[in-house]
N, C-alpha and C. Protein backbone atom coordinates (compact mmCIF):
# COMPACT_ATOMS: atom_id res chain seq x y z
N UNK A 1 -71.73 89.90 -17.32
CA UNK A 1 -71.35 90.01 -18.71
C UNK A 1 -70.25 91.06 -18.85
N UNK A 2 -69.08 90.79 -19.60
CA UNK A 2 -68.18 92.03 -19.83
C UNK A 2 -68.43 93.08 -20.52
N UNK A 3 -68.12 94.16 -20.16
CA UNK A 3 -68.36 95.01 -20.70
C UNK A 3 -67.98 95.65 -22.47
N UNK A 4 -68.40 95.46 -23.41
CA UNK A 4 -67.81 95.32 -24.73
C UNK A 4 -67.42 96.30 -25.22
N UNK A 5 -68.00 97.33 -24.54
CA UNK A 5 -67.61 98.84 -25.27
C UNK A 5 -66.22 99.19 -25.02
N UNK A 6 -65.32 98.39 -23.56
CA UNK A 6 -64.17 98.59 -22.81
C UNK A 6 -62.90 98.05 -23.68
N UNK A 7 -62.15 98.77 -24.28
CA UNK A 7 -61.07 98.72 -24.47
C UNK A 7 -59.82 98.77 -24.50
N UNK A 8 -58.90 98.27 -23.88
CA UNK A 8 -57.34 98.25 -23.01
C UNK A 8 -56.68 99.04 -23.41
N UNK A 9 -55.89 99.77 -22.70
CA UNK A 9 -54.82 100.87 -23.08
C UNK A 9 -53.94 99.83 -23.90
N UNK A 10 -53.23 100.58 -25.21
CA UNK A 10 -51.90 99.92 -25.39
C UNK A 10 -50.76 100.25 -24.58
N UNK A 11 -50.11 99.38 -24.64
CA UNK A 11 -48.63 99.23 -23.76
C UNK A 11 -47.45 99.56 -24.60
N UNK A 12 -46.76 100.64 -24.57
CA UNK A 12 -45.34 100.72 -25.20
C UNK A 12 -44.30 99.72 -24.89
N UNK A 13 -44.54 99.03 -24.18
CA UNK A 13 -43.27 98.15 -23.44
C UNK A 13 -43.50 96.10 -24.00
N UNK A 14 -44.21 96.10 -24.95
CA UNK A 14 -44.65 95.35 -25.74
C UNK A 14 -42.90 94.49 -26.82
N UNK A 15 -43.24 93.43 -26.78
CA UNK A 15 -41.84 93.10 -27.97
C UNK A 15 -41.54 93.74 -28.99
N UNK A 16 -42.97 93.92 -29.55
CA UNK A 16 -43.25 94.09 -31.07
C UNK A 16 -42.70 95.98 -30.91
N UNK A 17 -43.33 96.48 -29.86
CA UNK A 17 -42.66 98.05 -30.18
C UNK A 17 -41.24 98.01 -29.69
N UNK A 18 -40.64 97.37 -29.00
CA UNK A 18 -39.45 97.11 -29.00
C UNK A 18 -38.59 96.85 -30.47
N UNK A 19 -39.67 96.26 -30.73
CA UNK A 19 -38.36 95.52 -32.75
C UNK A 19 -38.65 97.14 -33.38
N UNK A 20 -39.62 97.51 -33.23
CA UNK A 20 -40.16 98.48 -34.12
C UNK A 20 -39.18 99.97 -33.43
N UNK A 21 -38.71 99.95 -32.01
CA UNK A 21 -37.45 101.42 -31.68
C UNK A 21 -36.40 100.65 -32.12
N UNK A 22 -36.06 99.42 -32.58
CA UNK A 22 -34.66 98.66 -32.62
C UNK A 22 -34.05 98.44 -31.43
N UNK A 23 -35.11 98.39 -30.67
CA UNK A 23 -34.38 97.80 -29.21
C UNK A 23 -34.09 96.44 -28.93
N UNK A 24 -34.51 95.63 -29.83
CA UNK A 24 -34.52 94.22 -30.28
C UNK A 24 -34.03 93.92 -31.33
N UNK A 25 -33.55 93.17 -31.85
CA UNK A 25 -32.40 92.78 -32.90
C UNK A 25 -34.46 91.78 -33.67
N UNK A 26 -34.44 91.82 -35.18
CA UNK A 26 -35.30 90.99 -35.58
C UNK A 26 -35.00 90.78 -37.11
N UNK A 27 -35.21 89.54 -37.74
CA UNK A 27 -35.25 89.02 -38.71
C UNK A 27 -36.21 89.73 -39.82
N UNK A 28 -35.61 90.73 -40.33
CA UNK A 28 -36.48 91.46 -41.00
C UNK A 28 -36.63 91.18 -42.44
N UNK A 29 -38.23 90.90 -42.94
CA UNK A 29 -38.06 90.33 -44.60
C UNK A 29 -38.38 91.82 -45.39
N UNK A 30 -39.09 92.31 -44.88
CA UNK A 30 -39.65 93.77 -45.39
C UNK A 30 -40.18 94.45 -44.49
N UNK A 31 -39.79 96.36 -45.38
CA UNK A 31 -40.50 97.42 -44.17
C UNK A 31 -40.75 98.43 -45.15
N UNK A 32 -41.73 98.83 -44.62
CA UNK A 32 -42.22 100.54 -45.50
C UNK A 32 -42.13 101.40 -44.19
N UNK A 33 -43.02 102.57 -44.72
CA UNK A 33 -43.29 103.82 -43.53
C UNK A 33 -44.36 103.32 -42.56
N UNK A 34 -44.76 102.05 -43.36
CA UNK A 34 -45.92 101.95 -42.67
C UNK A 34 -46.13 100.64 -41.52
N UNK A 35 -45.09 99.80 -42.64
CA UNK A 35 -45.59 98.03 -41.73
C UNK A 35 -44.14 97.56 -41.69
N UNK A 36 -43.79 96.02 -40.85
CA UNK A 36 -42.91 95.49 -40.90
C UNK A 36 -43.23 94.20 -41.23
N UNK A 37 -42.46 93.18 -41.79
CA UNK A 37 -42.48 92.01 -41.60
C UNK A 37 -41.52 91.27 -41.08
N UNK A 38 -41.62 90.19 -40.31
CA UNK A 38 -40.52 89.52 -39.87
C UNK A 38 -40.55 88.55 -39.22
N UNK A 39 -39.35 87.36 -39.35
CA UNK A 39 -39.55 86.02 -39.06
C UNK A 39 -40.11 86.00 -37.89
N UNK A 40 -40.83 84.74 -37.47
CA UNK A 40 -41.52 84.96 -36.28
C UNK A 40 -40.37 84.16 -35.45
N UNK A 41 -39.79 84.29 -34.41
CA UNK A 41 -38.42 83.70 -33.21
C UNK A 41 -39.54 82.32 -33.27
N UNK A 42 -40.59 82.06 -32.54
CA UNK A 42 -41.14 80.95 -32.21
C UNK A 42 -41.97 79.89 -33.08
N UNK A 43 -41.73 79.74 -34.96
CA UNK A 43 -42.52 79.42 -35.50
C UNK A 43 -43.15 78.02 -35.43
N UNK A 44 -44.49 78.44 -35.97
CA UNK A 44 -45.40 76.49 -35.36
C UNK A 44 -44.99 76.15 -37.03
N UNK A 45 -44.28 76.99 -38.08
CA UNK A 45 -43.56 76.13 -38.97
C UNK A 45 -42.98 76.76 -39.72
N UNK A 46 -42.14 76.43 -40.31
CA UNK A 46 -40.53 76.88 -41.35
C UNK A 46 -41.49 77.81 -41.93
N UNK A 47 -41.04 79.11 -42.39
CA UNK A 47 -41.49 80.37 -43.36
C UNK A 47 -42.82 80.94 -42.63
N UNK A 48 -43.06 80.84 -41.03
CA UNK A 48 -43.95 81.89 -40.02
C UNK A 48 -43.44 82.85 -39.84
N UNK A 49 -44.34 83.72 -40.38
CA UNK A 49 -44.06 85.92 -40.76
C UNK A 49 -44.60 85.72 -40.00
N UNK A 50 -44.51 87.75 -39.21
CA UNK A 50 -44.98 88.41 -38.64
C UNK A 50 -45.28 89.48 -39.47
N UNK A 51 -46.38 90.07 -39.69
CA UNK A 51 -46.70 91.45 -40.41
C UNK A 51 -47.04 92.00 -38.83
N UNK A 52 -46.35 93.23 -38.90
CA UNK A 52 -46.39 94.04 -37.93
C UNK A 52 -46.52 96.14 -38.50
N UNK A 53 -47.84 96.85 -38.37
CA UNK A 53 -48.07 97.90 -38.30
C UNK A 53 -46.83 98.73 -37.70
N UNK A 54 -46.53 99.79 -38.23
CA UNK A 54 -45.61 100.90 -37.06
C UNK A 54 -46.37 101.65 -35.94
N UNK A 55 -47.44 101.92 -36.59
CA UNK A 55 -48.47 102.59 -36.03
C UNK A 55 -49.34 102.17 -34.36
N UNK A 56 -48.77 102.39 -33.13
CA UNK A 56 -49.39 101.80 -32.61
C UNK A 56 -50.71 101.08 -32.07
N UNK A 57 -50.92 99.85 -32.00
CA UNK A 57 -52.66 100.24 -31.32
C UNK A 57 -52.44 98.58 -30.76
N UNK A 58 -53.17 98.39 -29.94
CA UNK A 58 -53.21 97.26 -29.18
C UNK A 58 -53.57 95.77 -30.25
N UNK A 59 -54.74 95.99 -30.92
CA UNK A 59 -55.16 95.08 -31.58
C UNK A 59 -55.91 95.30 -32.95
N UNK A 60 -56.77 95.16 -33.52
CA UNK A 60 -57.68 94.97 -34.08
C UNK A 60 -58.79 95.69 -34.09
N UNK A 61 -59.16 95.76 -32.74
CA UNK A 61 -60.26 96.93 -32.07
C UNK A 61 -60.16 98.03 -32.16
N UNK A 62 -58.90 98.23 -31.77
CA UNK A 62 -58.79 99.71 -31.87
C UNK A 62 -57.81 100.52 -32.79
N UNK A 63 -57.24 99.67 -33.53
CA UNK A 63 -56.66 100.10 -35.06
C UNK A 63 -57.45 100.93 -35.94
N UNK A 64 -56.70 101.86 -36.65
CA UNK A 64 -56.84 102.89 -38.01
C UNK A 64 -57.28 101.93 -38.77
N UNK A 65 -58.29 101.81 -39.13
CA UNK A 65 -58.71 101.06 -40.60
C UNK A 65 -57.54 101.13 -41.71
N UNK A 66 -57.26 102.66 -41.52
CA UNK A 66 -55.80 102.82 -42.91
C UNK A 66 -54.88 102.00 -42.38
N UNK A 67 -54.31 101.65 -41.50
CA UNK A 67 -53.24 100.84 -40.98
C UNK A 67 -53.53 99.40 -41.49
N UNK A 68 -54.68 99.00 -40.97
CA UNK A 68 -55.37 97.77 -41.24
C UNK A 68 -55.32 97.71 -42.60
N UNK A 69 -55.66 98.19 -43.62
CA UNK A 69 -55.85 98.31 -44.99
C UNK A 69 -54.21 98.43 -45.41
N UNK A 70 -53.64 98.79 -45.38
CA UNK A 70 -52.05 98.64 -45.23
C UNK A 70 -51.26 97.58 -45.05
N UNK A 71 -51.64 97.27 -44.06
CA UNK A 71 -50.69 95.91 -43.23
C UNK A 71 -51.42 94.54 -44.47
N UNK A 72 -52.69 95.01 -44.59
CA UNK A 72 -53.15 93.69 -45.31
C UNK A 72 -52.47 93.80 -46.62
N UNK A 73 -51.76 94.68 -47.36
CA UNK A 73 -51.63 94.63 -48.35
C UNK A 73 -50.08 94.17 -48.30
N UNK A 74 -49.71 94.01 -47.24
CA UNK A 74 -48.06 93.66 -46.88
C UNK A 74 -48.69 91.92 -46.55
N UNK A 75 -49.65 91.90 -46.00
CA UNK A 75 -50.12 89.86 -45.59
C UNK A 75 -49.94 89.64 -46.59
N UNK A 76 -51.14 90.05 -47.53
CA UNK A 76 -51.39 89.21 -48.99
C UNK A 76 -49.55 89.09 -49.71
N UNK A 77 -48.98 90.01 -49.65
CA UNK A 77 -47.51 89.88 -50.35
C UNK A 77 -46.73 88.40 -49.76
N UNK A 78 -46.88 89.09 -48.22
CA UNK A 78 -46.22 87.56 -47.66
C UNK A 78 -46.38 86.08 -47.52
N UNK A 79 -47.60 86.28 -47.78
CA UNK A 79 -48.60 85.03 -47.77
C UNK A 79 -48.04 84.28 -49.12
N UNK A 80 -48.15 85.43 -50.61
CA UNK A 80 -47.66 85.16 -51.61
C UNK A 80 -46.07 84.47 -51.89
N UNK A 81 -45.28 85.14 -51.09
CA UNK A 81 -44.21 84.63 -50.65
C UNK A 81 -43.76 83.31 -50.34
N UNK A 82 -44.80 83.44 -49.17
CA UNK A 82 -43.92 82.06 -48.17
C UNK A 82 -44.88 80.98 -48.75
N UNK A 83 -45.80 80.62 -49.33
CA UNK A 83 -46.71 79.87 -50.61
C UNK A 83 -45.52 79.19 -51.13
N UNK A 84 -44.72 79.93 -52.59
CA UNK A 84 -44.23 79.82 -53.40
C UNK A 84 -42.68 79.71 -52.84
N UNK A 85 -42.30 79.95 -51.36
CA UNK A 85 -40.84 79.90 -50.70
C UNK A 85 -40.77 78.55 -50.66
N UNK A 86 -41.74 78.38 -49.94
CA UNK A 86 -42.06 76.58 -49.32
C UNK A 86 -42.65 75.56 -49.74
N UNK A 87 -43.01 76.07 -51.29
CA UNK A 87 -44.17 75.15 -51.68
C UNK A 87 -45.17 74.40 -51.55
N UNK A 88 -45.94 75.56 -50.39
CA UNK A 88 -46.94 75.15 -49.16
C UNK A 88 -48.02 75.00 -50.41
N UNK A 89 -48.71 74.29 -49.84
CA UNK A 89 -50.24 73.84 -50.10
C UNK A 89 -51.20 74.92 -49.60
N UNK A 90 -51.14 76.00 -49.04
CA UNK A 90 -52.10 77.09 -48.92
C UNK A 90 -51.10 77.99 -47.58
N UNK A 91 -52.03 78.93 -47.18
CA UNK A 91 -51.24 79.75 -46.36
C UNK A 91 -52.40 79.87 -45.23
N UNK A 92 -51.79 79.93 -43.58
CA UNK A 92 -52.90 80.11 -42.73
C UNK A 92 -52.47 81.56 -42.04
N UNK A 93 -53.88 82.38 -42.34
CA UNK A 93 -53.44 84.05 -41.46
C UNK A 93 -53.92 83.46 -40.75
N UNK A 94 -53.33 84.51 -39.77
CA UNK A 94 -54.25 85.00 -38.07
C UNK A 94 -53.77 86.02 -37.64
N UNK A 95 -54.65 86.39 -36.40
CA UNK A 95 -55.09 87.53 -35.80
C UNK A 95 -55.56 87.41 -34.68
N UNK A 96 -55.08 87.79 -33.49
CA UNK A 96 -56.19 87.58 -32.44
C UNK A 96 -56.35 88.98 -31.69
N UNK A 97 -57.12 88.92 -30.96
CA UNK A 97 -57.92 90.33 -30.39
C UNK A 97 -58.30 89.98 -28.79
N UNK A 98 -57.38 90.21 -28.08
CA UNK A 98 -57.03 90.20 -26.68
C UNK A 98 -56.86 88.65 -25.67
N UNK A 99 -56.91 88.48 -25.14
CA UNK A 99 -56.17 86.99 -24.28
C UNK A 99 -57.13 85.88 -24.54
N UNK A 100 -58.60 86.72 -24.44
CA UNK A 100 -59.77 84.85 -24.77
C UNK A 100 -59.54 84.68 -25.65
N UNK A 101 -59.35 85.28 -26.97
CA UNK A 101 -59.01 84.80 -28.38
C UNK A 101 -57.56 84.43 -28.62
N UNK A 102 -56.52 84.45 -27.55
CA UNK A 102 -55.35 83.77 -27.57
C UNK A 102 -53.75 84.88 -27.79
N UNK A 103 -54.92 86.19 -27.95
CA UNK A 103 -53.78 87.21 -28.47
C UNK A 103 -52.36 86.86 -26.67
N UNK A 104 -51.05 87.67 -27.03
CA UNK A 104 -50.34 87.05 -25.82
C UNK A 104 -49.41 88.42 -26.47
N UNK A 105 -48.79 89.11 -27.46
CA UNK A 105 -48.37 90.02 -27.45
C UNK A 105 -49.25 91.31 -27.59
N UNK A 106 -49.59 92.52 -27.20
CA UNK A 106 -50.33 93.70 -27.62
C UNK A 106 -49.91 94.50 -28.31
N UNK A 107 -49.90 94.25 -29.39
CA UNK A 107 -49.24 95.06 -30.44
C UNK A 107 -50.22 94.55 -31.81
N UNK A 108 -50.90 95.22 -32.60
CA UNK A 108 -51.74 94.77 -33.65
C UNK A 108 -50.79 94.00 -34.18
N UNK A 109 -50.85 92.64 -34.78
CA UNK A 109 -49.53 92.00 -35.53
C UNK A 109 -50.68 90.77 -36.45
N UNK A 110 -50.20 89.98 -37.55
CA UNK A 110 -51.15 89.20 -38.14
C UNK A 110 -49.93 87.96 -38.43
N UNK A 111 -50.17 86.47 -38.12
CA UNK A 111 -49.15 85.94 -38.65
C UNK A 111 -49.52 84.76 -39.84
N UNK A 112 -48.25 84.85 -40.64
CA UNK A 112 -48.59 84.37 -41.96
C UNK A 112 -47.96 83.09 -42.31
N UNK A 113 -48.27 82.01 -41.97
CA UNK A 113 -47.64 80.71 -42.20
C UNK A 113 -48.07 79.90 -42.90
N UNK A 114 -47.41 79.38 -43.74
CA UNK A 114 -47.26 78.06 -44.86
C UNK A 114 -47.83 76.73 -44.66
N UNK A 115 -48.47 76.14 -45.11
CA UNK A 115 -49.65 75.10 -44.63
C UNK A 115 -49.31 74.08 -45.46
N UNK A 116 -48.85 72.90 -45.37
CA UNK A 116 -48.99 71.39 -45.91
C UNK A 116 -49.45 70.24 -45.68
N UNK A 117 -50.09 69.73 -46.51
CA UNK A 117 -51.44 68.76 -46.10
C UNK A 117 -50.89 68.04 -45.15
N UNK A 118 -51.29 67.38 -44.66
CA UNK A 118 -51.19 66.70 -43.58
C UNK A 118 -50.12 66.91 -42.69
N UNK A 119 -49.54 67.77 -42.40
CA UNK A 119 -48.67 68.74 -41.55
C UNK A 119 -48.93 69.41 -40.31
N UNK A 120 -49.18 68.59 -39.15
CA UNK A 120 -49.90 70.14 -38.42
C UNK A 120 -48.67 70.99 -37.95
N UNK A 121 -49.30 72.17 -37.41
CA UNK A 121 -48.54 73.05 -36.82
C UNK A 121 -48.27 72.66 -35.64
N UNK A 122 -46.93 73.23 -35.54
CA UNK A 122 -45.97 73.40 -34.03
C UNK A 122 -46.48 74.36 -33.07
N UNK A 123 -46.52 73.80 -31.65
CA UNK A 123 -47.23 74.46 -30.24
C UNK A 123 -46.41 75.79 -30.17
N UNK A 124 -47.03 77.19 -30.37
CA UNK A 124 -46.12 78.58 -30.41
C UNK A 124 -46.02 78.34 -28.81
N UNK A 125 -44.97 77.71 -29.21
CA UNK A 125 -44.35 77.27 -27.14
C UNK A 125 -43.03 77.97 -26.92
N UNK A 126 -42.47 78.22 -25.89
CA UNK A 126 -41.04 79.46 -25.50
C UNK A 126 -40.01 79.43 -26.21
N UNK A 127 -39.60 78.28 -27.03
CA UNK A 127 -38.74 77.64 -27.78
C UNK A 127 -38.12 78.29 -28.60
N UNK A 128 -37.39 79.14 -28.93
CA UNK A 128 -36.79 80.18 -29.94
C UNK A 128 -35.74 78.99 -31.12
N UNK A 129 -36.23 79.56 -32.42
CA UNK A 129 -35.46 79.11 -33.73
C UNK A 129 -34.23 79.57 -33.61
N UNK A 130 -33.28 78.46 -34.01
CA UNK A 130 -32.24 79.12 -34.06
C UNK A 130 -32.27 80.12 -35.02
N UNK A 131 -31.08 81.18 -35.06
CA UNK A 131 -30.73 82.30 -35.78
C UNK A 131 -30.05 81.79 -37.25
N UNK A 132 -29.59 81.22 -37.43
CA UNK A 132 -29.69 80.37 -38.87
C UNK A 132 -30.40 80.22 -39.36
N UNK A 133 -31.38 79.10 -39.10
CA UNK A 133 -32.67 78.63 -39.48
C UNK A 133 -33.51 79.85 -40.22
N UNK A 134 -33.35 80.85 -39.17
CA UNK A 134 -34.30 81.87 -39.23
C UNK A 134 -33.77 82.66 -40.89
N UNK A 135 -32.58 83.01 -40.03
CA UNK A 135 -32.38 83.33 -41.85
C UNK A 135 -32.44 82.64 -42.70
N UNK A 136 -32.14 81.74 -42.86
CA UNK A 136 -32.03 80.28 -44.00
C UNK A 136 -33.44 80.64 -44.61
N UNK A 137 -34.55 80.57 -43.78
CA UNK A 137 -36.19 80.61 -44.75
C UNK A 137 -36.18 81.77 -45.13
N UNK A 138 -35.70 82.87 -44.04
CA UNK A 138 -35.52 84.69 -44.27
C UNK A 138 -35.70 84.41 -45.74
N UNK A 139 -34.04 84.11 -46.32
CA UNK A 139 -33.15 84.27 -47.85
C UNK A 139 -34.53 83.50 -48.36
N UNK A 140 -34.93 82.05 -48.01
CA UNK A 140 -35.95 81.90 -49.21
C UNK A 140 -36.95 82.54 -49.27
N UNK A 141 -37.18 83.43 -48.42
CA UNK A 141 -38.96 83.82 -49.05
C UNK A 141 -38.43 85.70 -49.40
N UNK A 142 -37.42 85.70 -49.13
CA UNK A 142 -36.96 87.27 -49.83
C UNK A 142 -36.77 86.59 -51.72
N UNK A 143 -36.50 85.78 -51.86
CA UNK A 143 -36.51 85.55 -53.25
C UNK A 143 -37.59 85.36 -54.04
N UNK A 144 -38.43 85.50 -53.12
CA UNK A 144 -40.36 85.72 -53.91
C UNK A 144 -40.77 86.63 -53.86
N UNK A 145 -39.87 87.78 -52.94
CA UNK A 145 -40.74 89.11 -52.76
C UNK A 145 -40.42 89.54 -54.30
C-alpha cells in the first residue's frame, strides 16, 4: 500500500513556474499578487483557462488553503467568463493531484473550460494552438471579465 502521509517535493523547473519568472512567453487573461490566468497552449476546447497560483506548491496537497481560497475566487471569475465568451452550456473545472489522478504538470494549476451539449472534449495531446487562435478567444473572454 502507498504510503499517504508522503508527499513530493515541488520542482522549480516546472512550465507553469517558468510562465510565472517570464521565462516563457504566455497568453495572459488576468493576474493579481496572487494568481494568474491563462490560455491553456493545448486546449481540449476554444476558451480552456489555466488559473495558476504564484505561490508555489506542487498540488492540492500541499497548498496554503489562502492560496487555494484565492485562486478559487479567480476560477469562479473565469468560469464566469468563458460561459458567457462562448456561450457554453456550463463550464467543466479540474484539478488533479499527482500522476494516478492524471496531474502531468507540478505546479498547483485548475483548468477552466466551456462545455456544449453534445460536444466532447479534445485529447490534451502535444498539439499546441496556434498563437492567433489563442488570442482570438484571449480578446473574447477579456470582454466578460
Amino acid at each position: 500500500m502507498a504510503d499517504e502521509t508522503h508527499i513530493a517535493e515541488y520542482e522549480d523547473d516546472n512550465i507553469f513556474a517558468k510562465i510565472l519568472r517570464g521565462e516563457i512567453p504566455a497568453t495572459k487573461l488576468y493576474e493579481d499578487d496572487d494568481v494568474i490566468a491563462i490560455m491553456d497552449v493545448m486546449p481540449q476546447a476554444p476558451g480552456h483557462v489555466l488559473v495558476i497560483p504564484r505561490k508555489p506548491s506542487r498540488n492540492l496537497l500541499d497548498a496554503d488553503p489562502v492560496v487555494v481560497g484565492k485562486a478559487m475566487a479567480v476560477v469562479q471569475k473565469m468560469a464566469q467568463a468563458v460561459k458567457a465568451a462562448f456561450k457554453a452550456d456550463g463550464v467543466f473545472i479540474a484539478q488533479f493531484n499527482e500522476p494516478a489522478a492524471g496531474q502531468t504538470v507540478f505546479h498547483l494549476h485548475f483548468h477552466v473550460i466551456p462545455r456544449h451539449e453534445g460536444v466532447d472534449l479534445k485529447r490534451h495531446s502535444g498539439v499546441m494552438e496556434e498563437s492567433a487562435v489563442l488570442s482570438a478567444n484571449a480578446e473574447k473572454i477579456r470582454e466578460h471579465l
